[in-house]
C-alpha atoms as a PDB file:
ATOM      1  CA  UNK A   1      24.155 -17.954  29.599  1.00  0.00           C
ATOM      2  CA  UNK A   2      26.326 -17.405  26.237  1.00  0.00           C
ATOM      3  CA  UNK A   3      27.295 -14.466  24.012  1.00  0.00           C
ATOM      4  CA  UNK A   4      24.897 -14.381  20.792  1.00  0.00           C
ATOM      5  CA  UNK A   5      24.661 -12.271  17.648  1.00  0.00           C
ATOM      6  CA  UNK A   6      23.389  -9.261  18.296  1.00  0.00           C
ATOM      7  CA  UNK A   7      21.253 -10.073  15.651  1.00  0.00           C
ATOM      8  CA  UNK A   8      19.741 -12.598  17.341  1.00  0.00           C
ATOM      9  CA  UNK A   9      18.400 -10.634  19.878  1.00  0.00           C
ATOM     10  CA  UNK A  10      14.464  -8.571  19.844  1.00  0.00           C
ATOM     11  CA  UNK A  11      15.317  -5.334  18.308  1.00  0.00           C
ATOM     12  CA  UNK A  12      13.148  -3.624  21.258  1.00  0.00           C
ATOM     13  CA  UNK A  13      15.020  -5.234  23.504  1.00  0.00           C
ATOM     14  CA  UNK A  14      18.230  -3.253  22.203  1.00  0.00           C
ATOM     15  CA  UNK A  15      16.933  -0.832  21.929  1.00  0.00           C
ATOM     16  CA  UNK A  16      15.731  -0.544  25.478  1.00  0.00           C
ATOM     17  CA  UNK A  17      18.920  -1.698  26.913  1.00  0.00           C
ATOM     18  CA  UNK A  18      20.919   0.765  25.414  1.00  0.00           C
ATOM     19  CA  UNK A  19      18.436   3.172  26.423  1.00  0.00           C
ATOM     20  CA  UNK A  20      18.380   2.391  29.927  1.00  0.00           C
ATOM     21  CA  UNK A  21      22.405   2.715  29.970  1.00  0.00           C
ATOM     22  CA  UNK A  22      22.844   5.590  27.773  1.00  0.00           C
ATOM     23  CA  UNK A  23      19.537   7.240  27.534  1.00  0.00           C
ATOM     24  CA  UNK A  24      19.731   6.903  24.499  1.00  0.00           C
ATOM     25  CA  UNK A  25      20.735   4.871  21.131  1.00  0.00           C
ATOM     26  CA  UNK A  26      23.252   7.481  20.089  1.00  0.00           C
ATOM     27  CA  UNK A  27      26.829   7.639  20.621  1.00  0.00           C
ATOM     28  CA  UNK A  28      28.889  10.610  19.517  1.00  0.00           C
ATOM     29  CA  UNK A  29      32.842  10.027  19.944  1.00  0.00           C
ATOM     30  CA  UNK A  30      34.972  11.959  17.606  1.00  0.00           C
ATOM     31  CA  UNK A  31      35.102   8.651  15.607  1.00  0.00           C
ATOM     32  CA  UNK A  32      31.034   9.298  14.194  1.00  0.00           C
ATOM     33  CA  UNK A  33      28.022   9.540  15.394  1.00  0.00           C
ATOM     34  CA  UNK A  34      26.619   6.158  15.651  1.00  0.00           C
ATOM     35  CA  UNK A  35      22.710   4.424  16.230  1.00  0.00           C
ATOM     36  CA  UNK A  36      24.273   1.693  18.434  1.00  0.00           C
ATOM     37  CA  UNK A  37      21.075  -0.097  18.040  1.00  0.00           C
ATOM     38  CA  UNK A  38      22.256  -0.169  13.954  1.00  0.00           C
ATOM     39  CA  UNK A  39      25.770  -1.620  14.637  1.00  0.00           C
ATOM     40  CA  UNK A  40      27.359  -5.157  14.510  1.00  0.00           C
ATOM     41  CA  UNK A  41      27.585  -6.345  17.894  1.00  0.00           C
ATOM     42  CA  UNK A  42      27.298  -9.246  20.327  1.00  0.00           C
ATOM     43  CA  UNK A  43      24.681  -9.628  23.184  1.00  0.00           C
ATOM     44  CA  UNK A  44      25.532 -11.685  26.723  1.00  0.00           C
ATOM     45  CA  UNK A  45      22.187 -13.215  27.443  1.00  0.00           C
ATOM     46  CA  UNK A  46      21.508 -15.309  29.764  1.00  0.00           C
ATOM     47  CA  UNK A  47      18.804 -18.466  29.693  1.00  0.00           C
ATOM     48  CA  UNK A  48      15.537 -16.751  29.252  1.00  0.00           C
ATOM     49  CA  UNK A  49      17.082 -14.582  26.727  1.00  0.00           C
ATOM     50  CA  UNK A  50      17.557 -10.931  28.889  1.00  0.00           C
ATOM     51  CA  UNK A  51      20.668  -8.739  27.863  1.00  0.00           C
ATOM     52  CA  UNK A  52      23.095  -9.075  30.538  1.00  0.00           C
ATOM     53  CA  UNK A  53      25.704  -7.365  28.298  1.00  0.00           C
ATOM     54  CA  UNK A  54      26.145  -6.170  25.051  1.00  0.00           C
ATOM     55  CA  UNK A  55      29.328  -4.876  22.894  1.00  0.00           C
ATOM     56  CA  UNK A  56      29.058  -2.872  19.610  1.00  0.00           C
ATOM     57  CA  UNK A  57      32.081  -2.280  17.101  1.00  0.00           C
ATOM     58  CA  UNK A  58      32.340  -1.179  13.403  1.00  0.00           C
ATOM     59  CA  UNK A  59      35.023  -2.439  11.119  1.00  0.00           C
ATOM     60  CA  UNK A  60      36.822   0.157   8.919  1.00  0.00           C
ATOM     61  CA  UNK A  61      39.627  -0.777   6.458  1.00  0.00           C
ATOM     62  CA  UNK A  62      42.090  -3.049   8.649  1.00  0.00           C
ATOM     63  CA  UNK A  63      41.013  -1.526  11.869  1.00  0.00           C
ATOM     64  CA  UNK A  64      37.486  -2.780  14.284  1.00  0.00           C
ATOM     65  CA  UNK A  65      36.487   0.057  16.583  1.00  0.00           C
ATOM     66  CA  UNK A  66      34.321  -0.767  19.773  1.00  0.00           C
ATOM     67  CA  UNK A  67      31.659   1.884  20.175  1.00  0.00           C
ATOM     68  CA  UNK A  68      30.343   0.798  23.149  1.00  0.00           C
ATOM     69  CA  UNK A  69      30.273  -2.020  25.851  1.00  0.00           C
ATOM     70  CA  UNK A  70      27.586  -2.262  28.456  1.00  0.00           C
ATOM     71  CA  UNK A  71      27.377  -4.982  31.538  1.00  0.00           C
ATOM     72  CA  UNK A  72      24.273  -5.095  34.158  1.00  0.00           C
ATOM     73  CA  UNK A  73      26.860  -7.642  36.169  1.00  0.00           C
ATOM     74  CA  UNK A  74      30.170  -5.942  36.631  1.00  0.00           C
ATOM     75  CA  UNK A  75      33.054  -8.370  37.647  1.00  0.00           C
ATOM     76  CA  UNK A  76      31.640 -11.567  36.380  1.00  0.00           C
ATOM     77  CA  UNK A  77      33.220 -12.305  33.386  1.00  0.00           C
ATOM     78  CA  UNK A  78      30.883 -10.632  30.665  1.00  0.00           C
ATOM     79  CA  UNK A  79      32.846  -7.699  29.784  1.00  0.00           C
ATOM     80  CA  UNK A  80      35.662  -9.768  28.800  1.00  0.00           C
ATOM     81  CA  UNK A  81      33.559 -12.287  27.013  1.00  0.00           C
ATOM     82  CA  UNK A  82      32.101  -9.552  24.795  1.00  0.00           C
ATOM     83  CA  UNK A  83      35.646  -7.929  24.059  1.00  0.00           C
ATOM     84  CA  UNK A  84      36.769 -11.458  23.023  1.00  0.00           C
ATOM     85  CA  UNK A  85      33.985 -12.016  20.678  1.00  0.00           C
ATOM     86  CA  UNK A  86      34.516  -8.703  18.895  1.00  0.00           C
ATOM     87  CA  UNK A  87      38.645  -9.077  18.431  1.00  0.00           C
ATOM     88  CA  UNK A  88      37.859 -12.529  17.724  1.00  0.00           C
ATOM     89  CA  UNK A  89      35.702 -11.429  15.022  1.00  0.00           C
ATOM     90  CA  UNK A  90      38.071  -8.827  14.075  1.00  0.00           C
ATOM     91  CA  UNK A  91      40.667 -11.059  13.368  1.00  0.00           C
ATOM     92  CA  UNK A  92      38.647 -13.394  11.612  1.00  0.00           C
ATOM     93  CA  UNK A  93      37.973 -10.257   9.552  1.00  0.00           C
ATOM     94  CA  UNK A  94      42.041  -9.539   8.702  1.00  0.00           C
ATOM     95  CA  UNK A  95      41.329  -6.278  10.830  1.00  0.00           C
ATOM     96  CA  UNK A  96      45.279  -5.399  12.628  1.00  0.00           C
ATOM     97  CA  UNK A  97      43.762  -3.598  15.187  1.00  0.00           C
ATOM     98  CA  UNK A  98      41.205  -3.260  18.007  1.00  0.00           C
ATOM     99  CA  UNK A  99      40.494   0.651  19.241  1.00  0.00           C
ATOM    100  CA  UNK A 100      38.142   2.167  21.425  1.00  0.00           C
ATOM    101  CA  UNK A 101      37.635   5.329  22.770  1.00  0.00           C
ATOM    102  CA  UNK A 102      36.528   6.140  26.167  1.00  0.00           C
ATOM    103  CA  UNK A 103      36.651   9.407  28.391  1.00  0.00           C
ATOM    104  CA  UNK A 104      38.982  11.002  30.642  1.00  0.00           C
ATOM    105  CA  UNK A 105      36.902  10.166  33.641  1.00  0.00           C
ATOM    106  CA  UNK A 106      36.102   6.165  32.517  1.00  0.00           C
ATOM    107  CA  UNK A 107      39.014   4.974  34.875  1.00  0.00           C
ATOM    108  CA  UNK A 108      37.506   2.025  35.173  1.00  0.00           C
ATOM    109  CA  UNK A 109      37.218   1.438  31.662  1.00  0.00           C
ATOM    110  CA  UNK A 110      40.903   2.396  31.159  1.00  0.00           C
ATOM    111  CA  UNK A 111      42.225  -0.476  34.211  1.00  0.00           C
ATOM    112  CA  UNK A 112      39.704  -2.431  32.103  1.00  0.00           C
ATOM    113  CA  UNK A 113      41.497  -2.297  29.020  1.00  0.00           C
ATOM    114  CA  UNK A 114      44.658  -2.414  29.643  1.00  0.00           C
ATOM    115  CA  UNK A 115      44.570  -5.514  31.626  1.00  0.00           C
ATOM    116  CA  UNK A 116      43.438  -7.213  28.362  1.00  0.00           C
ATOM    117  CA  UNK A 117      46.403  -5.517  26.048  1.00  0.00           C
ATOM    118  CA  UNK A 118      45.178  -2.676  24.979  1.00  0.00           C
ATOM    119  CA  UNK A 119      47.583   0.401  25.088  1.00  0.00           C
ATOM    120  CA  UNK A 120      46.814   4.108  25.515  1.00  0.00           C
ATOM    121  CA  UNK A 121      47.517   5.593  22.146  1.00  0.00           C
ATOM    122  CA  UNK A 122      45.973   9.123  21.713  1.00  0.00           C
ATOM    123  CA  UNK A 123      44.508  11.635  24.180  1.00  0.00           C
ATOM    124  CA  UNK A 124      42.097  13.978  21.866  1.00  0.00           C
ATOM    125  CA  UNK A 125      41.849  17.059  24.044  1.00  0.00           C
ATOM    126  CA  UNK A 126      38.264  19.091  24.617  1.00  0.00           C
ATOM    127  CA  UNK A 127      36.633  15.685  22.268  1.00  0.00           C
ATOM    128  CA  UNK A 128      33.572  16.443  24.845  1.00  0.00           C
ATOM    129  CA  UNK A 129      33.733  19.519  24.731  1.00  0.00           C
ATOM    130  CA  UNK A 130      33.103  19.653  20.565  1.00  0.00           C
ATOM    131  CA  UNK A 131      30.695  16.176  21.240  1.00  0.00           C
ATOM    132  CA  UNK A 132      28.276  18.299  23.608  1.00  0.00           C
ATOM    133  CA  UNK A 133      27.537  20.850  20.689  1.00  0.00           C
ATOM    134  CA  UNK A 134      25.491  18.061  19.096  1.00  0.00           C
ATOM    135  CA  UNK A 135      24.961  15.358  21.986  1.00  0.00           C
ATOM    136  CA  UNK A 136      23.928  18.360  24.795  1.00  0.00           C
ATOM    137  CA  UNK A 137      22.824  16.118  27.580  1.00  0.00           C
ATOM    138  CA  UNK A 138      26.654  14.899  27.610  1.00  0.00           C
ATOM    139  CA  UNK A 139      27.103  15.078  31.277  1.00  0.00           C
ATOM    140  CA  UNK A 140      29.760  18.145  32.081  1.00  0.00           C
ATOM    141  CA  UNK A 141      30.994  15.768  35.611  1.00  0.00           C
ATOM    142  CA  UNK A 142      31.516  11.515  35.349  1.00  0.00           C
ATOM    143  CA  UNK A 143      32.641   9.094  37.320  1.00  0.00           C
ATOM    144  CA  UNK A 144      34.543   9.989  41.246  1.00  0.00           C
ATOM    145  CA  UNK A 145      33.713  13.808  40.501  1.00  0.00           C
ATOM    146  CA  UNK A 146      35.946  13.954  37.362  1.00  0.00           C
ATOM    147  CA  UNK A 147      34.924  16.547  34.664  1.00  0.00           C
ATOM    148  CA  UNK A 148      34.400  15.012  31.639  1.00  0.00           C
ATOM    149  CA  UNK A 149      36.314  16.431  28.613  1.00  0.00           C
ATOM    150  CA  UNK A 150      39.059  14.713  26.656  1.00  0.00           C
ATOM    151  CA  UNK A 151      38.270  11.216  25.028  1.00  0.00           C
ATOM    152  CA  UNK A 152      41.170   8.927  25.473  1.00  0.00           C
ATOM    153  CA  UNK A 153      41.869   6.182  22.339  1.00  0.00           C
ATOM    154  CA  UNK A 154      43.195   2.998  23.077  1.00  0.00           C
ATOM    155  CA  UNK A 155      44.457   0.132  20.818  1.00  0.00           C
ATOM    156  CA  UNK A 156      45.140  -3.747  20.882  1.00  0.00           C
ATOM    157  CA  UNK A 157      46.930  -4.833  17.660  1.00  0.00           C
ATOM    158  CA  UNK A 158      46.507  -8.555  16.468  1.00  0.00           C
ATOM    159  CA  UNK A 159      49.942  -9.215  17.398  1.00  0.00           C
ATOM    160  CA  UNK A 160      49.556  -9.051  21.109  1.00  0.00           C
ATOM    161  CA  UNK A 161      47.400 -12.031  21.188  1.00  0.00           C
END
């Protein structure tokens, strides 16, 4: 098992994974409205080469923004391999700063995180709510019964390594 390229791995077999997570290839975050199956990215496969995990980002100026990060195997490790790829590539790329954005009800994404550095620095109120008008099938309730409607930006500069 080992994190690859994303362009290393079938096309289709993005594409699938990505819809079998999201339903879908698109993401809409108040950052853009992104094909993740178009983006730079990194892929956790393991020997047989099936998508265990797979990160997307886009790089902007001095700044790399994760768009999304999917794992099939929560707790094992992959998550964290994926996020250390992408800043690893960021900084290679003289990007300052790692963001993300997540929602309101993503706890788990938040603990995530901010156990690996990154700090809460924006809370962009009714984000959903303006995402839903061209993303409909944007569920209105997430995770624990939490309705979903602010989008929550976090940050890891390059001098917390």
């Amino acid at each position: 098992m080992t994190v690859v390229n994303i362009a290393q791995v079938n096309k289709k077999e993005v594409i699938a994974f990505f819809q079998s997570h999201w339903g879908t290839t698109e993401m809409v975050i108040s950052s853009g409205i992104y094909d993740c199956s178009r983006l730079q990215g990194f892929a956790y496969v393991d020997d047989y080469q099936n998508i265990l995990g797979l990160i997307t980002y886009v790089i902007r100026d001095n700044e790399c923004e994760i768009i999304s990060l999917d794992s099939t195997k929560e707790g094992n490790g992959i998550g964290t391999l994926l996020v250390q790829a992408v800043e690893e590539h960021a900084w290679q790329h003289h990007c300052t700063i790692v963001s993300l954005i997540t929602t309101n009800d993503n706890l788990h994404a938040l603990k995530f995180y901010q156990k690996r550095g990154y700090y809460l620095v924006e809370i962009l109120q009714n984000a959903v709510e303006r995402a839903r008008v061209l993303k409909p099938e944007i569920p209105f309730i997430g995770n624990d019964g939490i309705p979903i409607r602010d989008e929550i930006k976090l940050q890891k500069p390059s001098t917390s390594l």
